[in-house]
C-alpha atoms as a PDB file:
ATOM      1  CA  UNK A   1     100.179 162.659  97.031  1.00  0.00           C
ATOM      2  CA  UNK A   2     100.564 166.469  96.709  1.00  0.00           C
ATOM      3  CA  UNK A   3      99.298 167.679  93.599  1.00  0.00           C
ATOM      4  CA  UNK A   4     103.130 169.356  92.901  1.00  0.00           C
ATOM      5  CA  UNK A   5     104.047 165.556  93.680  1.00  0.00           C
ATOM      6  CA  UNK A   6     101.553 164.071  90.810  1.00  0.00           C
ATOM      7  CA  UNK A   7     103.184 166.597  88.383  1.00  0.00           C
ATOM      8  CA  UNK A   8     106.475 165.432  88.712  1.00  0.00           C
ATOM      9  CA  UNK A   9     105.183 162.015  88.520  1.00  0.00           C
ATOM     10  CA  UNK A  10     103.550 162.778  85.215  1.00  0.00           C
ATOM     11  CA  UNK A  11     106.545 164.420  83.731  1.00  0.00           C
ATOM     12  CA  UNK A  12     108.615 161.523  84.877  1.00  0.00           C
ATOM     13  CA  UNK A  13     106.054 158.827  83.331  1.00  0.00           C
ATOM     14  CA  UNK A  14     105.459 160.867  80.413  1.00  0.00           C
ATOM     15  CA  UNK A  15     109.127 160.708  79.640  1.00  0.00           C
ATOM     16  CA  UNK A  16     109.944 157.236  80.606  1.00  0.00           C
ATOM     17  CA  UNK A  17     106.719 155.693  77.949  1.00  0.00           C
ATOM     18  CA  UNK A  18     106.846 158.815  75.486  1.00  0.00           C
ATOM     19  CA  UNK A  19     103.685 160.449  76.163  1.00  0.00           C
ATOM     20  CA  UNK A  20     104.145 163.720  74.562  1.00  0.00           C
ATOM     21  CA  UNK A  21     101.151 165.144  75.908  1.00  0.00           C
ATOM     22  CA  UNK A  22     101.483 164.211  79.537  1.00  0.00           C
ATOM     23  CA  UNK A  23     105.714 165.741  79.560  1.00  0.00           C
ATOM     24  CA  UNK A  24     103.925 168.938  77.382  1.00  0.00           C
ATOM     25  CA  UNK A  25     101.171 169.502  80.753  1.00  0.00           C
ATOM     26  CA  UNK A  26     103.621 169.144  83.063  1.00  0.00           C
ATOM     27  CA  UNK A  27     105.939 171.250  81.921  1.00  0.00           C
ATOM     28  CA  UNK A  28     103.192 174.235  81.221  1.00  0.00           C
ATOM     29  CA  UNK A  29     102.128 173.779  84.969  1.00  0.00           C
ATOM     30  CA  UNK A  30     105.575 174.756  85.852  1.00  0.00           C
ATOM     31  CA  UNK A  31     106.712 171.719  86.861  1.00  0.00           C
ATOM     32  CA  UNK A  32     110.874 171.699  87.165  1.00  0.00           C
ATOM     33  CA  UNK A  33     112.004 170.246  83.718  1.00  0.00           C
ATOM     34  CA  UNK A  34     114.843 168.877  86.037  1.00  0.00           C
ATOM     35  CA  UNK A  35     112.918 167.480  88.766  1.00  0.00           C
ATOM     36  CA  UNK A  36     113.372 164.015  89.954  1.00  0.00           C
ATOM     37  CA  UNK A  37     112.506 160.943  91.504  1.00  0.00           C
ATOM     38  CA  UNK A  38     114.047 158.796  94.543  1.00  0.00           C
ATOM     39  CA  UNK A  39     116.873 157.803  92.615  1.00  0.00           C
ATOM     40  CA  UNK A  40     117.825 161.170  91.349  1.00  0.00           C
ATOM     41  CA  UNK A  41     116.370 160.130  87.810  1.00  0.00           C
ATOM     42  CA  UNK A  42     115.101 163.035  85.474  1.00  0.00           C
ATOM     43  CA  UNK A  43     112.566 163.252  82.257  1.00  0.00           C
ATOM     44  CA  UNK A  44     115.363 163.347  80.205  1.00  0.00           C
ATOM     45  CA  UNK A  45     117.252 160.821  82.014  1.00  0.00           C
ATOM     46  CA  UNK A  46     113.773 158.236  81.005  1.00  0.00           C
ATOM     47  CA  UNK A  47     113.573 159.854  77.404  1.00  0.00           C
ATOM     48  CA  UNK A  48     116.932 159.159  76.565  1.00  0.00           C
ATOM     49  CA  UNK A  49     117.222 155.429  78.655  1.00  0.00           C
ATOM     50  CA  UNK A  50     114.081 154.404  76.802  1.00  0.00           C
ATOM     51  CA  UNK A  51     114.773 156.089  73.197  1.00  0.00           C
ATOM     52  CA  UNK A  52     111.961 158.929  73.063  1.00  0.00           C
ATOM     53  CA  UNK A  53     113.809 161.355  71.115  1.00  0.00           C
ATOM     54  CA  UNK A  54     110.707 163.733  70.703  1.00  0.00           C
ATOM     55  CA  UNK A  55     110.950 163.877  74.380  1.00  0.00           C
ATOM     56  CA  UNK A  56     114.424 164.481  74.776  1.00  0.00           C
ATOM     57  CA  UNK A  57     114.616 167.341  72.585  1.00  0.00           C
ATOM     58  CA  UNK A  58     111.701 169.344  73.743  1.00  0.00           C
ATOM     59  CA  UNK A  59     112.747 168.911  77.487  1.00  0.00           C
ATOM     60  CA  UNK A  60     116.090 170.091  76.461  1.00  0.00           C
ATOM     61  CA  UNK A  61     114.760 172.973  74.756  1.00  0.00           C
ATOM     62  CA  UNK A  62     112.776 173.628  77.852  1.00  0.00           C
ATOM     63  CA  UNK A  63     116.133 173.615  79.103  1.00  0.00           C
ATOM     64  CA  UNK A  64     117.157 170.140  80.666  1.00  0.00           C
ATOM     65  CA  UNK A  65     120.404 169.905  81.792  1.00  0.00           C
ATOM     66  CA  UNK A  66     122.397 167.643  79.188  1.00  0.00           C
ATOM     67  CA  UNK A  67     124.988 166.160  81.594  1.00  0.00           C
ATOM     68  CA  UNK A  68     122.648 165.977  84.982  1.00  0.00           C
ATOM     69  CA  UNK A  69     123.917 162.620  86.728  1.00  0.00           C
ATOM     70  CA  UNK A  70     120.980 160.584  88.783  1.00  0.00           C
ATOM     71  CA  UNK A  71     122.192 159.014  91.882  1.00  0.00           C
ATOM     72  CA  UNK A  72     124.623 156.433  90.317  1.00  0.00           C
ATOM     73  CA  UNK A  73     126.052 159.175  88.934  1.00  0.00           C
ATOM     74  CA  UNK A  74     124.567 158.595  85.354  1.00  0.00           C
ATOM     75  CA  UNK A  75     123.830 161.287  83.098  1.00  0.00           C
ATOM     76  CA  UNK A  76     121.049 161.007  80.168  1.00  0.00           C
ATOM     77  CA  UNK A  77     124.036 160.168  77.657  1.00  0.00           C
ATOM     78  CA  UNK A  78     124.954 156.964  79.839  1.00  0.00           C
ATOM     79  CA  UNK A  79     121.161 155.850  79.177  1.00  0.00           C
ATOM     80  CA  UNK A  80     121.187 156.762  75.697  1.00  0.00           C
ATOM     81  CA  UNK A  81     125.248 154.785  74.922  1.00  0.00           C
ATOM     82  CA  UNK A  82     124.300 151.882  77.104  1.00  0.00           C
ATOM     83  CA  UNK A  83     120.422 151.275  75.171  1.00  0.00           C
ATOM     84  CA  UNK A  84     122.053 152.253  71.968  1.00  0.00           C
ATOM     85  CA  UNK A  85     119.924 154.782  71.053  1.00  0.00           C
ATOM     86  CA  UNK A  86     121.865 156.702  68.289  1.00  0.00           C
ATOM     87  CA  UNK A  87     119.616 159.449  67.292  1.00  0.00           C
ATOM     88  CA  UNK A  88     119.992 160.993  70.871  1.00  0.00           C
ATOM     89  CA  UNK A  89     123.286 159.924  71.399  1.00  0.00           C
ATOM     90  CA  UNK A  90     123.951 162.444  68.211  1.00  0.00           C
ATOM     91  CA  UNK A  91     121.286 164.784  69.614  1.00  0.00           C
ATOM     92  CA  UNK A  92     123.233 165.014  73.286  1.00  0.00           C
ATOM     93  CA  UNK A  93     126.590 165.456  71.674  1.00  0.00           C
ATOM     94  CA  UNK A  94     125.296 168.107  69.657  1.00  0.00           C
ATOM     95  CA  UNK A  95     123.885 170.078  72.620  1.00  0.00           C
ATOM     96  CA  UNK A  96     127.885 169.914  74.360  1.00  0.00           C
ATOM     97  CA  UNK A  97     126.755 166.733  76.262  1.00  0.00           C
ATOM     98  CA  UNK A  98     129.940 165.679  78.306  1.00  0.00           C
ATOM     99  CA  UNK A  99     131.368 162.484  76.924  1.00  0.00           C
ATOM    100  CA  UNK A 100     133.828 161.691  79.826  1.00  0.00           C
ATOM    101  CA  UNK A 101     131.908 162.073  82.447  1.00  0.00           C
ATOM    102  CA  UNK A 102     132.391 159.394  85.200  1.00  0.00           C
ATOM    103  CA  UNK A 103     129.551 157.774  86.751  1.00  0.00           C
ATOM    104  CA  UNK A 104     129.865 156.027  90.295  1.00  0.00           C
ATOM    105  CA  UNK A 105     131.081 152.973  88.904  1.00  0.00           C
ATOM    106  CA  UNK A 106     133.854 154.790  87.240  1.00  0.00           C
ATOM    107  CA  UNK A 107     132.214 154.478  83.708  1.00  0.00           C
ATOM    108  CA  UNK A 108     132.022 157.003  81.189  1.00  0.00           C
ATOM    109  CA  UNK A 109     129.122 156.774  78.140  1.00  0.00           C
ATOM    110  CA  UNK A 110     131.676 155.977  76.293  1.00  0.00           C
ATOM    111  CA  UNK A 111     132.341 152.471  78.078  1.00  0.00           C
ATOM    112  CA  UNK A 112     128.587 152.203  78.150  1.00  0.00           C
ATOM    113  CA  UNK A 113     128.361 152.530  74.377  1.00  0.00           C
ATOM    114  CA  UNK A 114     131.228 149.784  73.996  1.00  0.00           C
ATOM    115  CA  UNK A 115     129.098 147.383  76.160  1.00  0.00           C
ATOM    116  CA  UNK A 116     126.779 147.439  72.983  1.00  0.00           C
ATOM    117  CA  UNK A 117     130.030 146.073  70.336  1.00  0.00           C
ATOM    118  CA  UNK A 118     128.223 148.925  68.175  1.00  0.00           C
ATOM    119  CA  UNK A 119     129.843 150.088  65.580  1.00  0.00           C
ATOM    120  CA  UNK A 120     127.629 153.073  64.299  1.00  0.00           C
ATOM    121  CA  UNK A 121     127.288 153.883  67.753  1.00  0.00           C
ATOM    122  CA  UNK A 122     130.667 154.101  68.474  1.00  0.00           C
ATOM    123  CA  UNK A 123     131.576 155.957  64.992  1.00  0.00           C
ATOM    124  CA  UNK A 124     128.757 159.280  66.261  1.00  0.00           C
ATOM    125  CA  UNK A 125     130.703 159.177  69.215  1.00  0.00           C
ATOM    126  CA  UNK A 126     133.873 158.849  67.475  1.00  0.00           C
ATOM    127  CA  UNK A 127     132.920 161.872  65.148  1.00  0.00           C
ATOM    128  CA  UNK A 128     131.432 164.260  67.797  1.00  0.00           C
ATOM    129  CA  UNK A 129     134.822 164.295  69.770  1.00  0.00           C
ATOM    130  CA  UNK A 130     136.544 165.214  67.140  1.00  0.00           C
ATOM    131  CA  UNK A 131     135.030 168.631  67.478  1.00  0.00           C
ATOM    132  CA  UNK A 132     135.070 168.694  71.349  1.00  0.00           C
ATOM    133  CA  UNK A 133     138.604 168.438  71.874  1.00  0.00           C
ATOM    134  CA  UNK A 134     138.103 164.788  73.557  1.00  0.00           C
ATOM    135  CA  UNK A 135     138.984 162.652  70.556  1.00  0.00           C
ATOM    136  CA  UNK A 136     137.840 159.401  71.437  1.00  0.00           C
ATOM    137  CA  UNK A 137     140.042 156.615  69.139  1.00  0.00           C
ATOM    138  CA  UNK A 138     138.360 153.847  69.323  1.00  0.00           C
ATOM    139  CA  UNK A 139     139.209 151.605  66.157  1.00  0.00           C
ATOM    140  CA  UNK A 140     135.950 150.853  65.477  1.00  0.00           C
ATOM    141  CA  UNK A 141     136.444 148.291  62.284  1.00  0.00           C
ATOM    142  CA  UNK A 142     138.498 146.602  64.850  1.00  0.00           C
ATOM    143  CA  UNK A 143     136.299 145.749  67.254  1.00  0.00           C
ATOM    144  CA  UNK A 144     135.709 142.152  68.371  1.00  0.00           C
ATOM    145  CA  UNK A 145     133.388 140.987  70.759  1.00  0.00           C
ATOM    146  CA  UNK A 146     136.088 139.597  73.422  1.00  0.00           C
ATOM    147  CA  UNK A 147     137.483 143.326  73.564  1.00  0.00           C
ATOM    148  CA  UNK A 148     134.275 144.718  74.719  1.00  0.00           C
ATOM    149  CA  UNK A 149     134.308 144.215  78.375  1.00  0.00           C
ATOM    150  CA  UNK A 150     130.868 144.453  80.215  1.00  0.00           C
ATOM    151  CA  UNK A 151     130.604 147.593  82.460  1.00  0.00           C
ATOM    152  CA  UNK A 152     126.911 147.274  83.786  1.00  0.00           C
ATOM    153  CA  UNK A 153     125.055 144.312  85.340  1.00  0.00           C
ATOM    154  CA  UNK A 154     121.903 145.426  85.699  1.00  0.00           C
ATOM    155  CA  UNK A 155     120.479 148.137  83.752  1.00  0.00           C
ATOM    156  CA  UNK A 156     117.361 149.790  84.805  1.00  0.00           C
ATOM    157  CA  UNK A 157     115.320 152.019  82.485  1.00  0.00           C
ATOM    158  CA  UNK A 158     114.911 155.920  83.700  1.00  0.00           C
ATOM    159  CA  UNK A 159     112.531 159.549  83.549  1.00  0.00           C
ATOM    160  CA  UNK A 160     112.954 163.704  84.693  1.00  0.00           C
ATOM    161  CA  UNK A 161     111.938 167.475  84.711  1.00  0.00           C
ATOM    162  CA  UNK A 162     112.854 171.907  86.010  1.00  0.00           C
ATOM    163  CA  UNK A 163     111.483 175.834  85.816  1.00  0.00           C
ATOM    164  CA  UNK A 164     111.298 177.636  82.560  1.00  0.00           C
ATOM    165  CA  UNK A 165     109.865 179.915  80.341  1.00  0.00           C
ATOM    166  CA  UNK A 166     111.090 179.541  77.188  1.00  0.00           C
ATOM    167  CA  UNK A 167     108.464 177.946  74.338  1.00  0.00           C
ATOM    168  CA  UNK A 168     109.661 174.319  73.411  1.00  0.00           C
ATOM    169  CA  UNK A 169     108.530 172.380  70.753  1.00  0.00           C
ATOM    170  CA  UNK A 170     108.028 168.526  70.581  1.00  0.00           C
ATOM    171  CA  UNK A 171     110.504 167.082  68.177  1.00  0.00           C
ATOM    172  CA  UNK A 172     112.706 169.844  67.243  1.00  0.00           C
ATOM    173  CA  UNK A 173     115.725 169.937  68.844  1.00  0.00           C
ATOM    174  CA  UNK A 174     117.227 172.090  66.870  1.00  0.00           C
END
């Protein structure tokens, strides 16, 4: 493996198990903070699947892209709606994440997070859009668990990483 290779491969596994350290070394060896693996997955894309919030915010203030989509066409917010993972779910929204985004299977995070019958989740979501134009009305008290059709069969767990310069700090993402 070339050592550029190994990098990436760190970044990636230091997002996917939230190893701090190992996403902070990659990134200060210049490794892409939106670099990715066969299936198109980034560091953010594993951080946010697997609930690392630490991780998602300092790759996105090392400037992930928010609403990069993997090869099924996911983006880190899918991950974070369909795992339920409400701190980043907030976090993503707050950085302008797109909430209608369509993967491949013609799914948005929004039918991710309604997989989930969550009702915090789906009041975050529910709040954010009010201030992105995209008001989502979902009548959350209302929800029962025969209205919440399944969108995903299998759900795999994910990681990613690109160039930058700026100075990022583990934790805030502020």
């Amino acid at each position: 493996m070339d050592p550029h290779a190994e990098l990436v491969q760190l970044l990636l596994d230091g997002a996917r198990y939230g190893d701090d350290e190992d996403v902070e070394s990659a990134i200060r060896q210049h490794v892409g903070v939106d670099s990715t693996d066969e299936a198109g997955r980034t560091a953010l894309h594993m951080a946010c699947a697997n609930g690392h919030e630490s991780v998602a915010c300092y790759l996105i203030n090392a400037g992930a892209d928010v609403d990069i989509k993997n090869k099924e066409g996911n983006t880190p917010l899918h991950w974070a709606c369909l795992n339920g993972h409400k701190s980043i779910v907030k976090t993503l929204l707050e950085k302008q994440a797109i909430i209608s985004v369509l993967n491949n299977a013609g799914k948005t995070p929004v039918d991710e997070a309604l997989t989930r019958d969550d009702k915090e989740l789906m009041e975050i979501i529910h709040e954010a859009s009010k201030g992105m134009g995209d008001d989502i009305s979902v009548e959350v008290e209302e929800m029962q668990d025969d209205e919440v059709e399944e969108t995903l069969g299998d759900a795999d767990t994910l990681t990613a990483v690109e160039d930058t310069e700026e100075t990022a700090v583990m934790g805030d993402c502020s």
